[in-house]
Protein backbone atom coordinates (compact mmCIF):
# COMPACT_ATOMS: atom_id res chain seq x y z
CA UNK A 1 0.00 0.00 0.00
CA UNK A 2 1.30 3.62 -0.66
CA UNK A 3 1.01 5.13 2.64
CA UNK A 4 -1.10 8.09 1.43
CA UNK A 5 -4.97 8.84 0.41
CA UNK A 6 -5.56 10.49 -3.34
CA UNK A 7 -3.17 9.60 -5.84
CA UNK A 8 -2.53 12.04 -8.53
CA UNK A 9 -0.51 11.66 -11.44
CA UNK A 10 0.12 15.80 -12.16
CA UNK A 11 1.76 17.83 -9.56
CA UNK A 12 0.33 20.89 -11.13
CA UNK A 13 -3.70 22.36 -10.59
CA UNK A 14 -5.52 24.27 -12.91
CA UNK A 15 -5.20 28.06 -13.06
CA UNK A 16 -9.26 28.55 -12.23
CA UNK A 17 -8.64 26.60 -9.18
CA UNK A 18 -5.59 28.98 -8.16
CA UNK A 19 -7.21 32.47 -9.38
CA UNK A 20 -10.61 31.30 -7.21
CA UNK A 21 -8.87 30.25 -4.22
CA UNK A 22 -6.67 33.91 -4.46
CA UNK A 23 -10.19 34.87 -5.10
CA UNK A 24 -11.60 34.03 -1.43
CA UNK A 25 -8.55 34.99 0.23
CA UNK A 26 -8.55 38.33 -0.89
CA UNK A 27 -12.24 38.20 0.25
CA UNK A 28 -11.25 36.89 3.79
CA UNK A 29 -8.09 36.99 4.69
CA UNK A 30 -8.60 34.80 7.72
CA UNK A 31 -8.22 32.00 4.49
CA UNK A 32 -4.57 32.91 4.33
CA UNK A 33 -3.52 32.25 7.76
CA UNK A 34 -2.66 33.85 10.71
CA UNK A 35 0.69 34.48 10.75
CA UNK A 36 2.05 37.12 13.17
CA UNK A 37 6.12 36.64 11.14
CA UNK A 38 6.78 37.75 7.95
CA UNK A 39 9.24 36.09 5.54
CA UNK A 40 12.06 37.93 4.25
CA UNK A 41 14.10 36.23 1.46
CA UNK A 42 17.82 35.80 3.66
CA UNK A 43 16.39 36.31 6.89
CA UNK A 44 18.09 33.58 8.76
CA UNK A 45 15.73 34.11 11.80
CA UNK A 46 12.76 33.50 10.14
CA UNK A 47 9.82 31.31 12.55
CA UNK A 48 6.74 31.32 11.20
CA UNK A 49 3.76 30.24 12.90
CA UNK A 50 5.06 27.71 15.42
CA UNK A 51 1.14 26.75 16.15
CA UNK A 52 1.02 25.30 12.68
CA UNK A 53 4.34 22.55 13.04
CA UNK A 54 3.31 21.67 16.20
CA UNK A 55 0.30 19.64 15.54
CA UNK A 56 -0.80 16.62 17.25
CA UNK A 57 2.33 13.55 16.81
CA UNK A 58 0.19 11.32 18.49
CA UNK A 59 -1.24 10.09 15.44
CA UNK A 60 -3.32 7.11 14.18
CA UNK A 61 -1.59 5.25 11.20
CA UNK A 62 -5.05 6.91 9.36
CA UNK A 63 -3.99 10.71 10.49
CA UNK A 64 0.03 10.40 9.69
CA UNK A 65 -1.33 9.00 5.82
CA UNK A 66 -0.75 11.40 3.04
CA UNK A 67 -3.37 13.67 1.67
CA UNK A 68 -1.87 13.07 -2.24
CA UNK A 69 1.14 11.35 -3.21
CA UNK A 70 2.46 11.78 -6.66
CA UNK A 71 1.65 7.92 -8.21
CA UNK A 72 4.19 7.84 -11.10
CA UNK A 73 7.23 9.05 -8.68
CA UNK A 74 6.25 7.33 -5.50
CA UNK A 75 7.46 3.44 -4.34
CA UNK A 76 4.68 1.32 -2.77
CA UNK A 77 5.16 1.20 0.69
CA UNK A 78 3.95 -2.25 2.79
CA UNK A 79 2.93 -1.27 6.64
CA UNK A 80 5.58 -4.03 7.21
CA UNK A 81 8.24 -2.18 5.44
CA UNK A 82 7.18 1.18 7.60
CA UNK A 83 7.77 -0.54 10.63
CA UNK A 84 11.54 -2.11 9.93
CA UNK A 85 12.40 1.74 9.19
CA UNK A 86 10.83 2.87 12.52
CA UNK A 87 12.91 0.69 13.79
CA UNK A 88 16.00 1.28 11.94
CA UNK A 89 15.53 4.93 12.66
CA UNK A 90 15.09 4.42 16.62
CA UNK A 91 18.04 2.44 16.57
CA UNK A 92 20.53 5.81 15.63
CA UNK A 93 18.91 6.96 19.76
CA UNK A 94 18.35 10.50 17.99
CA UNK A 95 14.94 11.30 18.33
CA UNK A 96 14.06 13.95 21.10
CA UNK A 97 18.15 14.44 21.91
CA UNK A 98 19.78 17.47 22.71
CA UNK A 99 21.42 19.25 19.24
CA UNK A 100 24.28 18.75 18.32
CA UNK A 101 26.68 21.41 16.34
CA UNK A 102 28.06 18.61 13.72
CA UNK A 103 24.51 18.40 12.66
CA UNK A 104 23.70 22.83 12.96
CA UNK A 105 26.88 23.23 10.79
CA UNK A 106 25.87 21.50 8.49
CA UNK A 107 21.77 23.07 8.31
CA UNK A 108 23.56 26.38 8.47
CA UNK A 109 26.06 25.57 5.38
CA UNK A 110 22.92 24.57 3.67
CA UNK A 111 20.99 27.56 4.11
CA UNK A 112 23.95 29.88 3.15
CA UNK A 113 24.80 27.50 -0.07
CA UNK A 114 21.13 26.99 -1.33
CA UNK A 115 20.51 31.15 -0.12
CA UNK A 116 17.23 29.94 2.07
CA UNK A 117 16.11 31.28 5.25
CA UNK A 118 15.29 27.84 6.89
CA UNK A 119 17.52 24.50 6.48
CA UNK A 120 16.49 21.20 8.11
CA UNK A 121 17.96 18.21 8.97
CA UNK A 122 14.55 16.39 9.48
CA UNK A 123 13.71 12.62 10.94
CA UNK A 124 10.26 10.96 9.68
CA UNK A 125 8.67 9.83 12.86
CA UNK A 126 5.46 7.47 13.09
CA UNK A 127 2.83 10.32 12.95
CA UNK A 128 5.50 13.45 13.21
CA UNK A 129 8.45 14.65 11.51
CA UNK A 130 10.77 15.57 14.03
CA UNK A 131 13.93 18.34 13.49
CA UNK A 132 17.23 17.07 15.29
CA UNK A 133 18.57 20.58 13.64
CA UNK A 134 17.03 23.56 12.70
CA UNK A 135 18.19 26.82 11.15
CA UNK A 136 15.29 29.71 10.70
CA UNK A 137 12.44 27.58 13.02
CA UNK A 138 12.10 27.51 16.11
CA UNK A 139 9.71 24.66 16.65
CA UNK A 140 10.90 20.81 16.59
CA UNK A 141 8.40 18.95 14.69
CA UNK A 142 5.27 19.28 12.42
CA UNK A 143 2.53 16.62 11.82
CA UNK A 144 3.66 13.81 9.49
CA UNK A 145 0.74 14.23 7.47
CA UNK A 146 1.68 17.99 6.85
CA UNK A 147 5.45 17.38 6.16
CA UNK A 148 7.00 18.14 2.41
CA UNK A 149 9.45 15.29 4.14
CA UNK A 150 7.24 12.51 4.52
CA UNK A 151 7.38 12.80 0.60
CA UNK A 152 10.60 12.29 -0.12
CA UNK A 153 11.06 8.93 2.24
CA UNK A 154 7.96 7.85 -0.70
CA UNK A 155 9.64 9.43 -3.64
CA UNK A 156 11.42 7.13 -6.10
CA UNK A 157 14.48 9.75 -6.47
CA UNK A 158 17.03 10.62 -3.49
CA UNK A 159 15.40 14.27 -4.15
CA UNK A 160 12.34 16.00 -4.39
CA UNK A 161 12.43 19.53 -5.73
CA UNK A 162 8.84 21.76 -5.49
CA UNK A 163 9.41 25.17 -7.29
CA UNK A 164 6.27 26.27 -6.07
CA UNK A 165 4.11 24.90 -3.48
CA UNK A 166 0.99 27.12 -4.30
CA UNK A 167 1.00 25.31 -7.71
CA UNK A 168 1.37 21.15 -6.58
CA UNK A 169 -1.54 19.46 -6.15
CA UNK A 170 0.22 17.73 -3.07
CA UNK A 171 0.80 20.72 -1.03
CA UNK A 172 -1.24 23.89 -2.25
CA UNK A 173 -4.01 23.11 1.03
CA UNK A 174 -0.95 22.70 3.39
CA UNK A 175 -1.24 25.00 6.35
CA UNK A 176 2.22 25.17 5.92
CA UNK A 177 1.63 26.79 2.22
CA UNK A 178 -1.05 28.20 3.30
CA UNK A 179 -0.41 29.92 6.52
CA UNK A 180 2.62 29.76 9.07
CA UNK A 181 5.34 30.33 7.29
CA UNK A 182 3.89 29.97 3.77
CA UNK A 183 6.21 27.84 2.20
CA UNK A 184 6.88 27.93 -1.28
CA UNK A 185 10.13 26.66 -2.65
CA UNK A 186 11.21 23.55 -0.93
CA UNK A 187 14.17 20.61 -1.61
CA UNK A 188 15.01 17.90 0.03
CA UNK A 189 17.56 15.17 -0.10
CA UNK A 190 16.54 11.55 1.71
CA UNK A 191 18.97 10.37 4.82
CA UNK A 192 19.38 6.97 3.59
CA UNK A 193 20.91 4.81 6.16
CA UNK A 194 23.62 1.80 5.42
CA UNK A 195 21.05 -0.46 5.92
CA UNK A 196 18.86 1.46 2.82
CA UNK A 197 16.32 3.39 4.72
CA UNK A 198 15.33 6.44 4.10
CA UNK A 199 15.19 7.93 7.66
CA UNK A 200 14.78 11.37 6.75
CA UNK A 201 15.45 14.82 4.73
CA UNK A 202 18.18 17.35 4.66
CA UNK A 203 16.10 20.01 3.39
CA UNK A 204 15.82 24.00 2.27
CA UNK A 205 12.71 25.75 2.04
CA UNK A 206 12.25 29.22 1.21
CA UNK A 207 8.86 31.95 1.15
CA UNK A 208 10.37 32.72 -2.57
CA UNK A 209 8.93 30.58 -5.70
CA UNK A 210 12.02 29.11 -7.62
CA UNK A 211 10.73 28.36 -10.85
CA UNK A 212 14.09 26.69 -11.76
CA UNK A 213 14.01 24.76 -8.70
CA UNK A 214 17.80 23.10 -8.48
CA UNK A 215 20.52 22.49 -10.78
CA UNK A 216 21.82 19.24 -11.48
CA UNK A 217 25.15 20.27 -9.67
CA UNK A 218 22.95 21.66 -6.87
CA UNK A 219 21.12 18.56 -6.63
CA UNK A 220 24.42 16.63 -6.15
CA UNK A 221 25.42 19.28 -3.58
CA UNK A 222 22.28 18.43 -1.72
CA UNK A 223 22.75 14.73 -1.77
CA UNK A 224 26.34 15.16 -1.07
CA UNK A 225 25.63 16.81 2.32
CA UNK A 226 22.66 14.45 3.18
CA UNK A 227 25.41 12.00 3.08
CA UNK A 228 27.17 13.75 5.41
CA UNK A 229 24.40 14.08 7.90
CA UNK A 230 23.67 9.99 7.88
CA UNK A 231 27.75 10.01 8.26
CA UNK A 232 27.47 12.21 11.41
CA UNK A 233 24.60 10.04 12.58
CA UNK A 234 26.22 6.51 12.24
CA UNK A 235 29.11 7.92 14.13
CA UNK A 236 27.18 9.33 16.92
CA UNK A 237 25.64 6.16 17.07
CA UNK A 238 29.20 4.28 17.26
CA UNK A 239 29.71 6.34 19.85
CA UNK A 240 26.63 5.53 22.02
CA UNK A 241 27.45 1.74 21.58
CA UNK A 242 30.57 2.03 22.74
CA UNK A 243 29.94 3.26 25.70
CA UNK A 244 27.03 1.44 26.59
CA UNK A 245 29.46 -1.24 25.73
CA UNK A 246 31.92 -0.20 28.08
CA UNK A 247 29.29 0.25 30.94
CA UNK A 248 27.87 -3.19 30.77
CA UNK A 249 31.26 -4.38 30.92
CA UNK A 250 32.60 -2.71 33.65
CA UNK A 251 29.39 -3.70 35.48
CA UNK A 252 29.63 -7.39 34.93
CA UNK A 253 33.07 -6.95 35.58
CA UNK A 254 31.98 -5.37 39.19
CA UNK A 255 29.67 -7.67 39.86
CA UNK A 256 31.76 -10.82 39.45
CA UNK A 257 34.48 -9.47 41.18
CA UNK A 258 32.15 -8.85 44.49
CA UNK A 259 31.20 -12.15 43.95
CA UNK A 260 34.22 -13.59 44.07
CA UNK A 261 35.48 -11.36 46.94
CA UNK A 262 32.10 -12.30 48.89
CA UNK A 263 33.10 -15.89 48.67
CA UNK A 264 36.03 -15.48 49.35
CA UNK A 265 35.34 -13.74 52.48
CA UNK A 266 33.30 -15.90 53.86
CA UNK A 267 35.69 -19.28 53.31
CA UNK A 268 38.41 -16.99 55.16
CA UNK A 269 35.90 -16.63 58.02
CA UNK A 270 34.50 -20.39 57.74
CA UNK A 271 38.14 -21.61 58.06
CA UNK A 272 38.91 -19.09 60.74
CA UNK A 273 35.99 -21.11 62.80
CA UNK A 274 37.69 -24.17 62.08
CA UNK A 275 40.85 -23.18 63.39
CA UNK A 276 39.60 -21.60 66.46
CA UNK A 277 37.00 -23.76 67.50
CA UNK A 278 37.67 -27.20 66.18
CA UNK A 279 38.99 -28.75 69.26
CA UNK A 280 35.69 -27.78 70.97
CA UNK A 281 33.49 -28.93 68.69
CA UNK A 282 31.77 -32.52 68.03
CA UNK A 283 32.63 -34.49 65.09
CA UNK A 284 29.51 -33.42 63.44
CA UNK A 285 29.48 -29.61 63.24
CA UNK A 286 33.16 -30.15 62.14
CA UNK A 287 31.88 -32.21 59.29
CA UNK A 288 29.53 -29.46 58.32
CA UNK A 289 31.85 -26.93 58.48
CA UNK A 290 34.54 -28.79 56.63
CA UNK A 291 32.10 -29.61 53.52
CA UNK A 292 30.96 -25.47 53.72
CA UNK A 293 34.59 -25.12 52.98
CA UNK A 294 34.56 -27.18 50.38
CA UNK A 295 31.77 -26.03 48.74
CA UNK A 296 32.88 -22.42 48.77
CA UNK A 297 36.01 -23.19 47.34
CA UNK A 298 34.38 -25.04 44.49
CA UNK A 299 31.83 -22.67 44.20
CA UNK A 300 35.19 -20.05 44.43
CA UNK A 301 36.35 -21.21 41.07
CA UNK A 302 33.42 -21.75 39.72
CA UNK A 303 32.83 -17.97 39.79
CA UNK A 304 36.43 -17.26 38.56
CA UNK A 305 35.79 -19.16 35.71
CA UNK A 306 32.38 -17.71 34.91
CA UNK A 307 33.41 -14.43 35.44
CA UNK A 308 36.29 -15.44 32.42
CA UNK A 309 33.37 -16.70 30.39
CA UNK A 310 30.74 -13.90 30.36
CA UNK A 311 33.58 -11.48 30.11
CA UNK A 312 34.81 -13.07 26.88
CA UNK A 313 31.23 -12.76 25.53
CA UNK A 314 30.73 -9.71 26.43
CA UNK A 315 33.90 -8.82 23.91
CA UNK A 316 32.96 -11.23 21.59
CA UNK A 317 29.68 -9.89 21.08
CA UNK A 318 31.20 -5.86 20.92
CA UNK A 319 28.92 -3.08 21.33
CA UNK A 320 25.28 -3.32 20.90
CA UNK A 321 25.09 -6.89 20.94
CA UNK A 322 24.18 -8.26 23.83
């Protein structure tokens, strides 16, 4: 199933339809939205109407489906298939973290190189699209259903170029076209992981129509630094391991070693007994006491040498795998 309602094969409306909905606005501009910032081609402060990207994430599968996909450019998409990338993409741990300036240089390159007021390095969630950086916005996520982005993880091609939003089908009743911060021009470049999945955008979006969209050496630029982003991301997620790795071993590590020490400890006190108190006691309790000491010694090296074990799986295995 494509993971979207209407299906249309043009990305372009009629001219009536435009000129009538101008039409009403002009009549009411409530139609328009309610915008309180203004976009100014280079303004690299630019925030729009933060109401309008946060919308409800909590989503049903039937709210985060697309409004109109574009058929002859979009790859069928099985609910199975959605859920391995869910899980592919909660597996980098980047969702909801703290930024990060490997990932804001490289939004704020983009929005200097592509000369657009916002840049986003932008992560498909189940029923949100959610912004681990952000140059021009100040809010972290928009509805999945609203987002240019959840496009591109559909789209056939790495890219997805809109010259003008007011004039594609797909996006001309977005509240993000139409109100907020009234995009227009947007391009975006899909963060495909090693593992193939498209986990996201690197995008630029602008209040400017371009008519001429991207060049094909612009393009490339675009993918090129989408690369770099999933780069950035795979290493930050090397990182993680590690030292998750690291912790687990230093706490089995701990663990054994108290273990052993607590065994220890208490043959050193069993045989203390013995030595003490042997000639005073019957031939029974020194039985007893004799086998305890025999048992904690085995059970002694029986630790040692499980302690050896895990610890070799625990390096065996390497980070993230047990």
């Amino acid at each position: 199933i494509l993971l979207g309602g209407k299906k249309t094969k043009s990305v372009k409306t009629s001219a009536r339809r435009t000129a009538s909905k101008k039409a009403q606005e002009q009549d009411d501009p409530s139609l328009a939205g309610h915008s309180t910032h203004s976009m100014k081609s280079g303004d690299s402060s630019i925030n729009g109407d933060a109401a309008s990207f946060s919308d409800d994430s909590s989503a049903s599968p039937v709210e985060w489906k697309l409004p109109l996909v574009d058929e002859d450019n979009s790859e069928p998409q099985s609910m199975e298939q959605e859920l391995q990338r869910l899980q592919a993409l909660q597996s980098y741990f980047v969702l909801d973290s703290e930024g990060e300036d490997q990932f804001d240089s490289i939004t704020g390159l983009a929005s200097q190189i592509f000369d657009t007021p916002i840049a986003l390095v932008s992560l498909v969630d189940l029923g949100r699209q959610w912004f681990l950086s952000r140059v021009g916005l100040d809010a972290t996520e928009t509805a999945r259903k609203h987002a240019f982005c959840a496009h591109v993880i559909l789209n056939k091609h790495k890219i997805l170029v809109v010259p003008d939003a007011t004039q594609d089908a797909r996006f001309q009743d977005n509240p993000l076209v139409t109100g907020g911060i009234k995009i227009r021009f947007y391009a975006g470049a899909a963060l495909v992981s090693p593992e193939g999945y498209k986990l996201g955008t690197l995008c630029v979006i602008s209040d400017k129509v371009r008519p001429q969209g991207l060049s094909d050496s612009q393009q490339n630029m675009l993918h090129e630094m989408a690369g770099m982003v999933v780069n950035a991301m795979v290493a930050r997620r090397n990182r993680m391991l590690k030292q998750d790795y690291q912790e687990r071993l230093q706490k089995v590590t701990q663990a054994m070693v108290e273990t052993t020490q607590h065994l220890d400890q208490t043959k050193t006190q069993v045989q203390q007994v013995l030595d003490r108190q042997s000639w005073d006691m019957d031939h029974e309790d020194t039985m007893q006491l004799t086998e305890l000491m025999r048992s904690l010694e085995v059970r002694s090296k029986i630790c040692s040498a499980t302690t050896r074990n895990v610890l070799l799986d625990v390096v065996k295995a390497g980070p993230g795998q047990s």
